[in-house]
Each structure stands twice: as C-alpha cells, then as structure tokens.
C-alpha atoms as a PDB file:
ATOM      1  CA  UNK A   1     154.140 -51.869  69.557  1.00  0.00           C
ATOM      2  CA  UNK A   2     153.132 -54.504  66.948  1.00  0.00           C
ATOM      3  CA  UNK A   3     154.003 -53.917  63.632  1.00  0.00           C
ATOM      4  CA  UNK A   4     151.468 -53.553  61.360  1.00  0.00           C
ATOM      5  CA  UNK A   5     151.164 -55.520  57.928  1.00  0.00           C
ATOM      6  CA  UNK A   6     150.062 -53.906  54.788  1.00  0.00           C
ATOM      7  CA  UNK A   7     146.992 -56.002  54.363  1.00  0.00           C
ATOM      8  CA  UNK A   8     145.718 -54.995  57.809  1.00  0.00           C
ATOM      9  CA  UNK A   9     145.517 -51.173  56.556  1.00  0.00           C
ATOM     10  CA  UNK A  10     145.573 -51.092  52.712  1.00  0.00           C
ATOM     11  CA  UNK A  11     142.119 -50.075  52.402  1.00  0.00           C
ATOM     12  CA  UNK A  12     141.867 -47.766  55.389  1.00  0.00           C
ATOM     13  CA  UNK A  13     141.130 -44.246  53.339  1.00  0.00           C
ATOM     14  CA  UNK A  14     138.530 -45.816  51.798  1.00  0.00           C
ATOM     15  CA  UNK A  15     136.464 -46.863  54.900  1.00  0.00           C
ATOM     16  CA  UNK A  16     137.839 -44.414  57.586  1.00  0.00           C
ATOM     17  CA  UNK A  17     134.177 -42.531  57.201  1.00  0.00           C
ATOM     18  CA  UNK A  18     132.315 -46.211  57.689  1.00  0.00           C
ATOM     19  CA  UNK A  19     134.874 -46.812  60.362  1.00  0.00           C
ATOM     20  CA  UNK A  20     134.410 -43.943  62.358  1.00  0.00           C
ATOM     21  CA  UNK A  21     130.129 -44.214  61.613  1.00  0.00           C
ATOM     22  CA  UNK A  22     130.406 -47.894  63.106  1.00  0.00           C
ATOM     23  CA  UNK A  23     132.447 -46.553  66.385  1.00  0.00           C
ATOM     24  CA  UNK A  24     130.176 -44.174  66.865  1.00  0.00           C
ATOM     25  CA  UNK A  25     126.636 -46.535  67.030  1.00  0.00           C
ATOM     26  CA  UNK A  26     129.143 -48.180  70.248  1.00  0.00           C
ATOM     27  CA  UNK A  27     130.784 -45.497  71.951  1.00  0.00           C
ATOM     28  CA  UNK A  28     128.502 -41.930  70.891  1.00  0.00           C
ATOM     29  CA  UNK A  29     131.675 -40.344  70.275  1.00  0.00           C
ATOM     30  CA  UNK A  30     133.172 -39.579  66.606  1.00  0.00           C
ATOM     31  CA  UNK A  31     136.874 -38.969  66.370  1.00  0.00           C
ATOM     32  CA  UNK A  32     137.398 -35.655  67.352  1.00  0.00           C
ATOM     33  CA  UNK A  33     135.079 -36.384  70.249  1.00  0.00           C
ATOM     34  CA  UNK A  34     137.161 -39.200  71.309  1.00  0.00           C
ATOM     35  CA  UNK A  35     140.316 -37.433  70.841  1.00  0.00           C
ATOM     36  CA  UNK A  36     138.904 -35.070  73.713  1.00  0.00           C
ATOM     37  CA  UNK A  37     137.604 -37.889  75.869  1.00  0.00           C
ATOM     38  CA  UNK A  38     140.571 -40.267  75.956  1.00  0.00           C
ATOM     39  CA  UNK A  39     142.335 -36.707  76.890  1.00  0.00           C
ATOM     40  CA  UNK A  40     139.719 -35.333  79.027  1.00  0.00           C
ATOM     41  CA  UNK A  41     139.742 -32.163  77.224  1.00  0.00           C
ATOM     42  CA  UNK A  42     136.747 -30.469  75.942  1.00  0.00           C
ATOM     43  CA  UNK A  43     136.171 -31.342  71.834  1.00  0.00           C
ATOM     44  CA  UNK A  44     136.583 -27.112  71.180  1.00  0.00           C
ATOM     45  CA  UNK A  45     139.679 -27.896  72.159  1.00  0.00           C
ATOM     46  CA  UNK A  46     139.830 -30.125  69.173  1.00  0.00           C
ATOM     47  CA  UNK A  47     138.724 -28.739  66.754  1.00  0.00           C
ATOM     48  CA  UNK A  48     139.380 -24.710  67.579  1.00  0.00           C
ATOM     49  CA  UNK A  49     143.114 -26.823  67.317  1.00  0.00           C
ATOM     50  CA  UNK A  50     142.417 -28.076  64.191  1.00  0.00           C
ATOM     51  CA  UNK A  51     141.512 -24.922  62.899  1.00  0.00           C
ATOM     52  CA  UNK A  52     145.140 -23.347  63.155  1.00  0.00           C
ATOM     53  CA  UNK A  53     147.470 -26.249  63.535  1.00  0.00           C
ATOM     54  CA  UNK A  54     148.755 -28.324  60.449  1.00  0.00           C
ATOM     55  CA  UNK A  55     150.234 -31.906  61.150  1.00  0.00           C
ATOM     56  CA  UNK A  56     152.678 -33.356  58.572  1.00  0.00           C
ATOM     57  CA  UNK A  57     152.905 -37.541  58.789  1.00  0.00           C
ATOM     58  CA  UNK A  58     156.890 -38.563  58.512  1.00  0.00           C
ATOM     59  CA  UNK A  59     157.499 -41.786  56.789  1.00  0.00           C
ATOM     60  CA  UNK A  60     160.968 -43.761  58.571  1.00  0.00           C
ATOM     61  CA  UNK A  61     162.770 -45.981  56.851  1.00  0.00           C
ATOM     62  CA  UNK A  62     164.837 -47.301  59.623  1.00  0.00           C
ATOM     63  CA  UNK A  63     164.764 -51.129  60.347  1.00  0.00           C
ATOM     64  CA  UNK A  64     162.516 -53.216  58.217  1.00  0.00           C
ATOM     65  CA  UNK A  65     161.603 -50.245  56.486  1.00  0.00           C
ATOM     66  CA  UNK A  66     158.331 -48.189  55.411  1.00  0.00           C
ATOM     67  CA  UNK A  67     155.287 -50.113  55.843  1.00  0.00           C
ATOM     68  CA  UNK A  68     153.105 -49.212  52.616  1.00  0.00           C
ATOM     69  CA  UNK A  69     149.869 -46.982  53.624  1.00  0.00           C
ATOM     70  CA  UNK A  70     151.216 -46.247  57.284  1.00  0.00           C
ATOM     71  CA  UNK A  71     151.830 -43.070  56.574  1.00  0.00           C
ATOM     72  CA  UNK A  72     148.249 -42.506  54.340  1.00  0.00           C
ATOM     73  CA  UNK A  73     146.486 -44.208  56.878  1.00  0.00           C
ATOM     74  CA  UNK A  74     147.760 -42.139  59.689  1.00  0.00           C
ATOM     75  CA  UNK A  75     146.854 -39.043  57.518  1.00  0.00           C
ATOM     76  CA  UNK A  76     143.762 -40.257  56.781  1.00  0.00           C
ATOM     77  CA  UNK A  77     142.612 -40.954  60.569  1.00  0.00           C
ATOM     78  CA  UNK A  78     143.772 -37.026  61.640  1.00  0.00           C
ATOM     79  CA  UNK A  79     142.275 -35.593  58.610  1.00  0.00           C
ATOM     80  CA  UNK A  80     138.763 -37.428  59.214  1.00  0.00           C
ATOM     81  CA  UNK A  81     139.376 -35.830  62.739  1.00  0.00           C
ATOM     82  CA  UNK A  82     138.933 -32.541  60.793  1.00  0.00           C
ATOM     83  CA  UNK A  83     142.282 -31.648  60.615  1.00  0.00           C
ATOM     84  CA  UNK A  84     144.477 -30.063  58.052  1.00  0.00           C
ATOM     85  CA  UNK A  85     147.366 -33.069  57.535  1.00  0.00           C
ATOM     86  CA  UNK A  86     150.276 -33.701  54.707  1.00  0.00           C
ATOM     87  CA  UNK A  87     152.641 -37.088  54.557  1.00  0.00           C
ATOM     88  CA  UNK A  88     155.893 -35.802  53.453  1.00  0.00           C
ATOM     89  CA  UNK A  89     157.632 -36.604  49.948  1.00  0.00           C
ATOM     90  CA  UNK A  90     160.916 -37.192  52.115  1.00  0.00           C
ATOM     91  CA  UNK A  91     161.753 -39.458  54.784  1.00  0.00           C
ATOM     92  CA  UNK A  92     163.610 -39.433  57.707  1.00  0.00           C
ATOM     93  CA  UNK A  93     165.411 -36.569  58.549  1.00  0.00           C
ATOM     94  CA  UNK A  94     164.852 -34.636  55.685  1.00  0.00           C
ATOM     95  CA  UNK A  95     161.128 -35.214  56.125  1.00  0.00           C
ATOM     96  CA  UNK A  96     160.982 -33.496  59.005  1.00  0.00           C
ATOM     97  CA  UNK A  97     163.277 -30.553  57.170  1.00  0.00           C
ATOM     98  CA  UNK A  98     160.181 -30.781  54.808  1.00  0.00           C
ATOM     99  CA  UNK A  99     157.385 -30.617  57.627  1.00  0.00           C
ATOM    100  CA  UNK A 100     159.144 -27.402  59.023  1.00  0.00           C
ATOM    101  CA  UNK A 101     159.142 -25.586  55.734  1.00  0.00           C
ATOM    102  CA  UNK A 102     155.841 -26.292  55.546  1.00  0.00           C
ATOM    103  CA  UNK A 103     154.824 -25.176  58.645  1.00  0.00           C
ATOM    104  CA  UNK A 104     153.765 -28.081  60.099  1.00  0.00           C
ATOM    105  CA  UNK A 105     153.120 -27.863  64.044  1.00  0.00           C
ATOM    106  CA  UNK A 106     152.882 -31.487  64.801  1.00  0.00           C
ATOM    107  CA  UNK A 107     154.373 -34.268  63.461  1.00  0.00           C
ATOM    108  CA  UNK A 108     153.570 -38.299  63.311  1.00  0.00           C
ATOM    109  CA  UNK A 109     156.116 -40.854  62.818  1.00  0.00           C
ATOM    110  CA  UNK A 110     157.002 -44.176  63.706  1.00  0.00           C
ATOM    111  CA  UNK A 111     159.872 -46.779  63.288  1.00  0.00           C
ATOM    112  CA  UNK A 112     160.007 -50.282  64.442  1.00  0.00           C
ATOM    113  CA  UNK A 113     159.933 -49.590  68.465  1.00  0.00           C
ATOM    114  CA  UNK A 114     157.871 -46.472  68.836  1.00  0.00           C
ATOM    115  CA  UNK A 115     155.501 -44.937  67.314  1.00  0.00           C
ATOM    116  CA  UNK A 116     154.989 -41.251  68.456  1.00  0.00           C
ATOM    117  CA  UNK A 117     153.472 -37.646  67.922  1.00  0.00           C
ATOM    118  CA  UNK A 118     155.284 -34.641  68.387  1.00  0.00           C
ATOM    119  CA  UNK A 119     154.074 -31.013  69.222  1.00  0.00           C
ATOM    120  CA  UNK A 120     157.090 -28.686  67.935  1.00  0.00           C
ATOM    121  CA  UNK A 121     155.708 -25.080  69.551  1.00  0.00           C
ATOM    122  CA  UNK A 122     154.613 -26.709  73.172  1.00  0.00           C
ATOM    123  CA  UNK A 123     157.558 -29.136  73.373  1.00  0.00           C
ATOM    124  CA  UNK A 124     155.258 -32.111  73.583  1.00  0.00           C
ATOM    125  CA  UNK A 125     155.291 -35.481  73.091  1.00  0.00           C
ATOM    126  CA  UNK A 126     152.798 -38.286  72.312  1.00  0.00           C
ATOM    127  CA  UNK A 127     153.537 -42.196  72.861  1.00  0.00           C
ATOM    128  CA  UNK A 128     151.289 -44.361  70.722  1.00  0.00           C
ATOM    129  CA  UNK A 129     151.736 -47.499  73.786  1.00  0.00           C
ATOM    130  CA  UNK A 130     150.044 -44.713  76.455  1.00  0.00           C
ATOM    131  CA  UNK A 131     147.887 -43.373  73.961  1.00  0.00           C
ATOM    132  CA  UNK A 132     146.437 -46.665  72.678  1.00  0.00           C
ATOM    133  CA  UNK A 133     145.854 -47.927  76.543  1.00  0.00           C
ATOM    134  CA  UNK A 134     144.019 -44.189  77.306  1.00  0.00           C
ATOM    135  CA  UNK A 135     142.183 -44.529  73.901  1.00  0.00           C
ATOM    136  CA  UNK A 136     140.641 -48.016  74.499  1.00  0.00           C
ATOM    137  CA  UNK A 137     139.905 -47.746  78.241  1.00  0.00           C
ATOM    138  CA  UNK A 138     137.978 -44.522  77.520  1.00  0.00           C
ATOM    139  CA  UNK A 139     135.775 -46.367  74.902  1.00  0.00           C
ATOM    140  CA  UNK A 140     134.983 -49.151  77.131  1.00  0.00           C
ATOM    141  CA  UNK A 141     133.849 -46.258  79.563  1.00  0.00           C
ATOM    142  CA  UNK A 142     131.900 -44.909  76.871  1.00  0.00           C
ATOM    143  CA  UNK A 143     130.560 -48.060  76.197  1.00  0.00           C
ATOM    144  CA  UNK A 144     129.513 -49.708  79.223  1.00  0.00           C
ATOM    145  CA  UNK A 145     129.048 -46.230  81.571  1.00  0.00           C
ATOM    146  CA  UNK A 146     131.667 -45.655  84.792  1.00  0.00           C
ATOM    147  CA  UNK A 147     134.553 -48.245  85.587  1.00  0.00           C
ATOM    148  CA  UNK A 148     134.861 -46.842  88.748  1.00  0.00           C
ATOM    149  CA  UNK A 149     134.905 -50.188  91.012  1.00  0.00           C
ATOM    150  CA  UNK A 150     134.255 -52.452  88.292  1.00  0.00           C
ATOM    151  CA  UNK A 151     136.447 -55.350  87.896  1.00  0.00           C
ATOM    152  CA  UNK A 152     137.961 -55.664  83.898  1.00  0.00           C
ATOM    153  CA  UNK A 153     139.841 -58.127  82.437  1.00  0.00           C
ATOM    154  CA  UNK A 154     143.267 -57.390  81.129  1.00  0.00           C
ATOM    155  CA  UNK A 155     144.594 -60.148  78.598  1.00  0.00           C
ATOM    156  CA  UNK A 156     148.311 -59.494  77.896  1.00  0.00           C
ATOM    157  CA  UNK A 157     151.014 -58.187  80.187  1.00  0.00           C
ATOM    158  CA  UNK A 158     152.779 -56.642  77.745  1.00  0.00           C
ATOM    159  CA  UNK A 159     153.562 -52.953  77.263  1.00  0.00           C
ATOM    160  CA  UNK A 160     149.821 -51.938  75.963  1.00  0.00           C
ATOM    161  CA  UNK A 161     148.695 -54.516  78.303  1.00  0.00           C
ATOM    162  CA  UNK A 162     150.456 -53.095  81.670  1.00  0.00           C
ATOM    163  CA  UNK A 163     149.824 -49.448  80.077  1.00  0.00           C
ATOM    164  CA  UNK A 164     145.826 -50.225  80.735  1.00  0.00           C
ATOM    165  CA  UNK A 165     146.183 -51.990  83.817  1.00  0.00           C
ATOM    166  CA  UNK A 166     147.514 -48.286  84.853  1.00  0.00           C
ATOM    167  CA  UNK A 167     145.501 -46.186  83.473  1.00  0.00           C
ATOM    168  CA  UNK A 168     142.150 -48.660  84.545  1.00  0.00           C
ATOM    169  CA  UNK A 169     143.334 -47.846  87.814  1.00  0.00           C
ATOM    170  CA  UNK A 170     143.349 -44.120  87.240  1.00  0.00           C
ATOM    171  CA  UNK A 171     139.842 -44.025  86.252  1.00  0.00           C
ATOM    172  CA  UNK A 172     138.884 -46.009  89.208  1.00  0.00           C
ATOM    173  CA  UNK A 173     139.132 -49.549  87.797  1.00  0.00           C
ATOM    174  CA  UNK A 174     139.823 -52.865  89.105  1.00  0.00           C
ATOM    175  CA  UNK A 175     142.232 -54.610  86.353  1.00  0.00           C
ATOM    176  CA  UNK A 176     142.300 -57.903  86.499  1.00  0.00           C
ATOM    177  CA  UNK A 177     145.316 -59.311  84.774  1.00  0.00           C
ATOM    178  CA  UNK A 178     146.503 -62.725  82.715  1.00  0.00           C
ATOM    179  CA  UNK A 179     149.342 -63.849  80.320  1.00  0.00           C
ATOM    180  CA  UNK A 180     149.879 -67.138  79.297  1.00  0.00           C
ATOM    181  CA  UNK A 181     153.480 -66.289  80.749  1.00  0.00           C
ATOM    182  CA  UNK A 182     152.914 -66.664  84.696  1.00  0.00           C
ATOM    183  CA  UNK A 183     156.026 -64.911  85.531  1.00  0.00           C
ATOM    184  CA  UNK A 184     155.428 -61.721  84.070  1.00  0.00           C
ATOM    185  CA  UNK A 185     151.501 -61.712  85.197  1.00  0.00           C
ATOM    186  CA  UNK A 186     152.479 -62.110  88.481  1.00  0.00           C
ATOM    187  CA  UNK A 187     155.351 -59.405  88.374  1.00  0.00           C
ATOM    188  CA  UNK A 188     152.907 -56.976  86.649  1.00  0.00           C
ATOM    189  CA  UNK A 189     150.287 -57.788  89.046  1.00  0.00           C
ATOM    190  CA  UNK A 190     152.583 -57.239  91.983  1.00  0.00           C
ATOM    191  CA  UNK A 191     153.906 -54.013  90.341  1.00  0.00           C
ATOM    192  CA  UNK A 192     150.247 -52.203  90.156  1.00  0.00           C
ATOM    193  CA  UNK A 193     148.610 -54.078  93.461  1.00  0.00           C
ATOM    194  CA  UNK A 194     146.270 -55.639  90.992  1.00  0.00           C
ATOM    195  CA  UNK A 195     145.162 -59.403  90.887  1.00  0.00           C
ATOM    196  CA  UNK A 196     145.428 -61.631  88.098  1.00  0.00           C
ATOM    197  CA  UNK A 197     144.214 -65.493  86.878  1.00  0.00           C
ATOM    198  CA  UNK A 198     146.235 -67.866  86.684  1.00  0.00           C
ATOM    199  CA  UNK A 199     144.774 -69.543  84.072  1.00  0.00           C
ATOM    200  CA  UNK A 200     141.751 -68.326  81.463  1.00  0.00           C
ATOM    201  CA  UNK A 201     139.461 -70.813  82.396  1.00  0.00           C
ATOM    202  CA  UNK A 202     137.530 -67.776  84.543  1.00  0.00           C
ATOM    203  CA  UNK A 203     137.463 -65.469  81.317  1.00  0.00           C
ATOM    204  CA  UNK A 204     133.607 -65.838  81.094  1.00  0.00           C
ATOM    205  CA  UNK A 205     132.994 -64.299  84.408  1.00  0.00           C
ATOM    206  CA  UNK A 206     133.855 -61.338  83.176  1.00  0.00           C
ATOM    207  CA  UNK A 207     131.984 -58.902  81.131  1.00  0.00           C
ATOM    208  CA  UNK A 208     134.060 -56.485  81.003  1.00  0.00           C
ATOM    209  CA  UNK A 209     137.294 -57.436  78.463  1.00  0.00           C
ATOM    210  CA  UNK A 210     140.020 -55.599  77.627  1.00  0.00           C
ATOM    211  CA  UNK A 211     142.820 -57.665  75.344  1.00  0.00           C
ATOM    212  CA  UNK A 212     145.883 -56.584  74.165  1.00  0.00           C
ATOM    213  CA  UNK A 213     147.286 -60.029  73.013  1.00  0.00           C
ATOM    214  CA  UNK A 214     148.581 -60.732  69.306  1.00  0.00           C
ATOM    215  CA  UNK A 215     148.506 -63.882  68.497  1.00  0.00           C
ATOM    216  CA  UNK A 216     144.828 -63.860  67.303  1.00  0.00           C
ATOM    217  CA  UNK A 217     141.867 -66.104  67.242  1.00  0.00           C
ATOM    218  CA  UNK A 218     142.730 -67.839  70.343  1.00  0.00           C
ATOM    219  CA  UNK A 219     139.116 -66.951  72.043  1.00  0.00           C
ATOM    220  CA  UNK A 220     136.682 -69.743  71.362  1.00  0.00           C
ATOM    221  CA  UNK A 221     132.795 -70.458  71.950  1.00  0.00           C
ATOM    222  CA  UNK A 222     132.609 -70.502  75.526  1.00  0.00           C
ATOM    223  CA  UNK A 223     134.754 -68.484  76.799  1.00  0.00           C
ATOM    224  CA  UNK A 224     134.098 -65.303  77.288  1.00  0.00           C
ATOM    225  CA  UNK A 225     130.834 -64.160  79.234  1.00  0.00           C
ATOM    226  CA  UNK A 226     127.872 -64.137  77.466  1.00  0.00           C
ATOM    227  CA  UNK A 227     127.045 -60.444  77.464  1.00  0.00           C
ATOM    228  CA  UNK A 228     131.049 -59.200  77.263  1.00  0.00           C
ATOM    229  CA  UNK A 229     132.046 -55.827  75.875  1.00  0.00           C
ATOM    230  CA  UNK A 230     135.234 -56.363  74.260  1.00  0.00           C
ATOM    231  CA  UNK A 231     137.944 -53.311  74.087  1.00  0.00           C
ATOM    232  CA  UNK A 232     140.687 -54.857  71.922  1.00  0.00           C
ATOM    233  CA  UNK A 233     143.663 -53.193  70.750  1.00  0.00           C
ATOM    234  CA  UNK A 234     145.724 -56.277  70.337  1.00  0.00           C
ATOM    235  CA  UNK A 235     146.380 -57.570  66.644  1.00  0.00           C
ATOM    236  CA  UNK A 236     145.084 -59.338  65.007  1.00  0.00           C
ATOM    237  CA  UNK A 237     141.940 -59.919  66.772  1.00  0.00           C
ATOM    238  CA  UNK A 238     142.075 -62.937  69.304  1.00  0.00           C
ATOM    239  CA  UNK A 239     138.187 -63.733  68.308  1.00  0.00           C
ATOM    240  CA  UNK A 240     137.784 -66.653  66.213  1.00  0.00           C
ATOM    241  CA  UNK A 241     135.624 -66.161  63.315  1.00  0.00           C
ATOM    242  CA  UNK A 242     132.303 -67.253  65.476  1.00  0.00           C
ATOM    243  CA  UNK A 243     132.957 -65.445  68.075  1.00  0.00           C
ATOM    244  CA  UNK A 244     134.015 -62.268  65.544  1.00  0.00           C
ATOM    245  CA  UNK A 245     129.908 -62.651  64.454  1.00  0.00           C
ATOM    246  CA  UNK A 246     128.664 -63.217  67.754  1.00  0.00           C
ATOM    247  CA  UNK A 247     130.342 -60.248  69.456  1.00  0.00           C
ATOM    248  CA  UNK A 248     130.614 -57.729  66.509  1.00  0.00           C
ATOM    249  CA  UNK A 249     128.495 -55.025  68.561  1.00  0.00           C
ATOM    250  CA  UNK A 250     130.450 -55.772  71.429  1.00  0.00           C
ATOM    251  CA  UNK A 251     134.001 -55.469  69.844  1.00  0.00           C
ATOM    252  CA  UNK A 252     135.599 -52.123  69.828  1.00  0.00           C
ATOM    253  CA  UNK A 253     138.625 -52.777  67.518  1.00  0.00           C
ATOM    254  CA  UNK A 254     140.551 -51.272  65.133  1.00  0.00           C
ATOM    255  CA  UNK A 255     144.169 -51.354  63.336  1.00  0.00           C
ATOM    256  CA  UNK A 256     145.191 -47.606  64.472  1.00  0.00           C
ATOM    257  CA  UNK A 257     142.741 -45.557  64.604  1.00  0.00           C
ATOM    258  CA  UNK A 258     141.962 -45.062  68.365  1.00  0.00           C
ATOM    259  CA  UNK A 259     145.646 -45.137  69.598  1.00  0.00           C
ATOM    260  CA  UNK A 260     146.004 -42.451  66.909  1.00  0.00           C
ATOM    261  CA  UNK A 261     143.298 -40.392  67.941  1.00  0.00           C
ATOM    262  CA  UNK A 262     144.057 -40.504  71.462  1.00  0.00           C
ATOM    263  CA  UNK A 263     147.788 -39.442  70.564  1.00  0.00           C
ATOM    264  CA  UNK A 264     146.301 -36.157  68.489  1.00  0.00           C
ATOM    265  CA  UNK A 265     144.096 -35.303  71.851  1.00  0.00           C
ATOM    266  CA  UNK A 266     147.084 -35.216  73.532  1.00  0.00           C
ATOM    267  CA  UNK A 267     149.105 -32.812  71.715  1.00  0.00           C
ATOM    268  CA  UNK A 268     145.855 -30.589  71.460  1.00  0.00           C
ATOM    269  CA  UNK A 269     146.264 -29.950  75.354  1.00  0.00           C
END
C-alpha cells in the first residue's frame, strides 16, 4: 500500500459529493452502488446494513505516524455511502476500547503496511490491497461493459498490481502484465498463466488500461491508445498533465475512495 500524503487528501470532505457525482457520469454507480458491485451483493444489502451498523475510523500512530485527514477522509467516504461513521478521540488500542463502548460494529484502520476493515459480530476482515484491485476492475466493467475475453493492460507487478491480474481473471479477463522490473513481470506472469510486454512500447494497442504504478506522470502523448479507458489506482497518477486533459473522461481515479468502498461492501456480506 502507498502511503498517502496530506496534500493528496486534505480537501477530501469538501468534494466527496462532487467526487462521487463525477464517478457516477463514468461508471452509473454511486458509492453504495459500487460497494455492492465490486462485492457482487445486491445495494439493499448496503444500505438495509447501513441502517443498523455503526463504523468507528481508528487513527494508528505506529511507524511514521498519523497521516492528517486519513482518518476524516475515510469517515467521510463511508458516511457519503450513507452510513452512520465516528473517528475516535483515541488511538491505537485504546481507540478501539473507544469504538466498542460506542458500539461500533466495524472498524477502519490502517498503519504503514496494511490498511484494513474489520467486522467485529461476523468475524470478518477487509484488506484494502484486495479491495482496491476488486474496486477498480469492477469500474472498468462498469465502464466499458463485460471483460469477459477481453485483453487489459496491467501496469505494475506489485501487490495491487498482481491483486488485479487475479481478480481480471476471475471475471473472465485476459491481464496483460508489465513492470519496468523484467524479473518480477515475468515471475508474476508465470505465477497467474498470464502474458506480459516486455517493454511499453505496445501500450497503445490497448484500450483497455489498468495501472497501479506510483511513480507518476510517466505516460506521455503517444502512448496509450487513442480511445483508452484508464482504471488507475496507482499514486500519483502516471498521466502527464496533457494526457490528464486529454483522458479526464476516461480516467477512473481517485486517492481512496474506491478501495474504501469496495472494503465496506465486503464487510456488508
């Protein structure tokens, strides 16, 4: 998991409404509905959970620390979800102490490694890495219509990166995988039976793109097929600022809210 820097969220209650009005001209799904679909669940299931079920956010200062407006923004994503949601005044341990006194029945936290959702009564738990991959492959899908037998480019063989890879495959896909680090492609690759580039010079023959790399604006005029839909969970964005204008209605990104919806779908099951 990449950790996040203040600046990339600081602002997020403010525009989580715009936010979630912009993902829905792309995908025709709002949150809750794409809490269900990344779950395949039905959205009742959402929301009748929302309607009895409180969540409590846990800040963690372990490692480098609490990132200011983690917390907040996590809130703010599961409350726009329509769901009942506190951050705790403690941390740590005793935040969690202070989510079960207030009868919280799921809990959010993350540290430097993981960043996860927990469902106390069913004994369930929700990994932001799986979460993100489910929650980005099932807006392409929304996007574009079926990936069943489509081929879709996979940039980064990382753990969000080999996490979509998988779960492609589940729905039917045909991943198609590259790294900059020919090693690991080719071990990923041979681990799912999926085939991979060997170099990017091929990215534009693909309009289907799915890119969980991090080093950002490393995608220039060129290449990347004309008419690509871009699902990007990597940060920051690998566009450079052309190609950020020229594929903005192509470009399903976001800081943390899809991974995080996806994660509160899955403790709604």
């Amino acid at each position: 998991m990449t950790r996040l820097r203040e600046e990339w969220i600081c602002d997020m209650e403010e525009t989580i409404a715009s936010y979630e009005k912009e993902l829905k001209t792309k995908i025709s799904l709002d949150f809750a509905g794409l809490a269900a679909a990344a779950n395949d669940i039905s959205r009742n299931e959402i929301t009748e959970t929302a309607e009895r079920e409180t969540v409590a956010v846990v800040p963690i200062t372990t490692g480098m620390g609490i990132i200011s407006t983690f917390a907040d923004s996590v809130a703010a994503i599961i409350r726009q979800a329509g769901f009942s949601v506190f951050v705790t005044k403690a941390c740590d341990v005793d935040g969690i102490y202070e989510a079960h006194l207030r009868n919280a029945s799921m809990l959010f936290m993350a540290d430097d490694n993981r960043f996860i959702g927990i469902h106390l009564r069913k004994n369930r738990m929700s990994d932001n890495n799986a979460g993100t991959a489910r929650g980005y492959v099932k807006a392409l899908e929304q996007a574009c219509g079926s990936l069943k037998g489509r081929e879709v480019l996979v940039l980064g063989c990382g753990i969000v990166g080999e996490e979509i890879g998988k779960y492609l495959q589940k729905r039917a896909a045909r991943p198609v995988l590259y790294d900059k680090n020919d090693l690991l492609v080719q071990k990923i690759s041979f681990e799912l039976g999926a085939d991979f580039l060997s170099d990017c010079s091929r990215m534009k023959d693909f309009p289907l793109v799915m890119d969980a790399t991090c080093e950002g604006e490393w995608i220039h005029e060129g290449m990347l097929h004309e008419e690509a839909w871009i699902s990007t969970p990597g940060v920051p964005l690998s566009l450079d600022e052309a190609m950020k204008l020229k594929y903005k209605a192509h470009t399903i990104h976001d800081w943390l809210q899809i991974g995080t919806l996806a994660m509160l779908g899955e403790l709604c099951k």
